[in-house]
Structures are given as structure tokens and as C-alpha cells.
Protein backbone atom coordinates (compact mmCIF):
# COMPACT_ATOMS: atom_id res chain seq x y z
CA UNK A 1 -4.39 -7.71 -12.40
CA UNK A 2 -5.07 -5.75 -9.13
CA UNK A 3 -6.69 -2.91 -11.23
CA UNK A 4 -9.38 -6.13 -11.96
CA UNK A 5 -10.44 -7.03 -9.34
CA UNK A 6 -10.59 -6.21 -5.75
CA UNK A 7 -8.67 -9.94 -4.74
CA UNK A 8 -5.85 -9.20 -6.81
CA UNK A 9 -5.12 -6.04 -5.46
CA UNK A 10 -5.44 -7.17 -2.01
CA UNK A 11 -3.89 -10.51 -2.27
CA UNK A 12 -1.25 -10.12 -5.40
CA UNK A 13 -0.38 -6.16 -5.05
CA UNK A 14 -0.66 -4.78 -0.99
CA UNK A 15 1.69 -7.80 -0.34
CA UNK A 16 3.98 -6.29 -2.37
CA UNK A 17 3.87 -2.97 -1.92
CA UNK A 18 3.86 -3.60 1.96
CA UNK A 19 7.11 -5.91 1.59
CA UNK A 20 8.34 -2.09 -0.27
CA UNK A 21 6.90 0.47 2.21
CA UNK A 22 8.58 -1.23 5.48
CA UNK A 23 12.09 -2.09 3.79
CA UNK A 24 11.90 1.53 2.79
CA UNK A 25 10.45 3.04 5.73
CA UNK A 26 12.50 0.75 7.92
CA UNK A 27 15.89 2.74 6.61
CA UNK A 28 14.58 5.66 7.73
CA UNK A 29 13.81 3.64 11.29
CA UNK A 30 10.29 4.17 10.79
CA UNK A 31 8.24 0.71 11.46
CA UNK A 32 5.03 0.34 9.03
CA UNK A 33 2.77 -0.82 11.56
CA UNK A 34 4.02 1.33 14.30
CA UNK A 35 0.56 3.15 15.83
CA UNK A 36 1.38 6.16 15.46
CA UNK A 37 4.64 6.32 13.72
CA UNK A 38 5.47 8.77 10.90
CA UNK A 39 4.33 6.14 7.77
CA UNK A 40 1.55 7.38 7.20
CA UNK A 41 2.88 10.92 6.99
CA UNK A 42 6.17 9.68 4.68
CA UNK A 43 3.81 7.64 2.28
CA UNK A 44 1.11 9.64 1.64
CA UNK A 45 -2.29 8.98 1.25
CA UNK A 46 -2.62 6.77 -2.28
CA UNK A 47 0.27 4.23 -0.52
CA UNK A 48 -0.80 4.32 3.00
CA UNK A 49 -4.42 3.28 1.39
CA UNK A 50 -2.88 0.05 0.03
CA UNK A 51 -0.50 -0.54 2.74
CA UNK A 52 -1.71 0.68 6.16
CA UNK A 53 -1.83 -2.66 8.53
CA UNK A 54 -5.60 -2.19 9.48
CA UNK A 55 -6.81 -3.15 6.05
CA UNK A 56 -9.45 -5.74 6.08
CA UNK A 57 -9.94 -7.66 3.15
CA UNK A 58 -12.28 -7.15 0.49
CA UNK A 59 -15.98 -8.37 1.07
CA UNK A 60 -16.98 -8.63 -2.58
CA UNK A 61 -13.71 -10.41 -4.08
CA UNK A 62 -15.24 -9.55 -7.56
CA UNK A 63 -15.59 -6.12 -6.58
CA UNK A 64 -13.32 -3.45 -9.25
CA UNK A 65 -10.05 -3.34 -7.98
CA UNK A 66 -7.64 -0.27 -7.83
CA UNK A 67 -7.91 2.46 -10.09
CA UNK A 68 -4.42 2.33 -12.67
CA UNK A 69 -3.69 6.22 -11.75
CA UNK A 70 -4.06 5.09 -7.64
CA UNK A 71 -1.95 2.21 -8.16
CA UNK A 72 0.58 4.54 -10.36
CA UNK A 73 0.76 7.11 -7.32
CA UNK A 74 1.33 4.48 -4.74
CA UNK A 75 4.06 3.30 -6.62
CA UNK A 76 5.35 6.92 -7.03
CA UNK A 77 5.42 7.70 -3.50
CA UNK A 78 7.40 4.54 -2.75
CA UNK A 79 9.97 5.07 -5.28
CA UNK A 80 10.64 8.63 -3.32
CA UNK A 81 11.62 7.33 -0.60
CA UNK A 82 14.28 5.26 -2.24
């Protein structure tokens, strides 16, 4: 659903990928929404787009959401720092 519309992937996916980034980042002892911590830098740029804690929500709820081949390299970059 979140590669439909911009809602789902801010409402139904970033939830869950953020719940992912900081349980994985936090065994590391890196904190997710740490200003200027090292997530960014561990996560790379497709997951730190979905995930990064200054993310405003979508204006056009309608809008396209996520791109399958984003959303597949997000996931990607979490599952490396398992």
C-alpha cells in the first residue's frame, strides 16, 4: 500500500520502519533521533528518507507514494544492520 499513496507510506510504512531503525540502531547505542548521531550515516540515504524524525507529513495525502525499488532499499539497509 505505501507504494500507493503518499498516506500509506507515511502513516502504515515509516511507523514501521522507524519502530526497525531505532531497535536496530539502538544495539549499536546509536539513538534515531539523536541530532547529530551516526543514523543517518549507518542507514543510508533510501532509509534515513523514510525514517529521519524531521519528516513532516505529506500535504497531498493522494499524492504517489514510495517508489517499490526505494522502499526495497530501505528495507535492505535495515536488514544489514541486523
Amino acid at each position: 500500500m505505501a507504494t500507493q499513496s503518499a498516506f500509506d507510506t507515511h502513516y502504515r510504512l515509516r511507523p514501521l520502519l522507524r519502530e526497525l531503525a531505532a531497535t536496530r540502531l539502538a544495539r549499536r547505542g546509536v539513538d534515531l533521533d539523536a541530532p547529530g548521531g551516526h543514523a543517518e550515516e549507518l542507514l543510508g540515504p533510501d532509509a534515513w528518507a523514510f525514517v529521519r524524525p524531521d519528516l513532516v507529513r505529506p500535504a497531498e495525502h493522494h499524492a504517489a507514494g514510495a517508489p517499490l525499488a526505494t522502499v526495497e532499499r530501505a528495507v535492505d539497509a535495515l536488514e544489514r544492520l541486523a
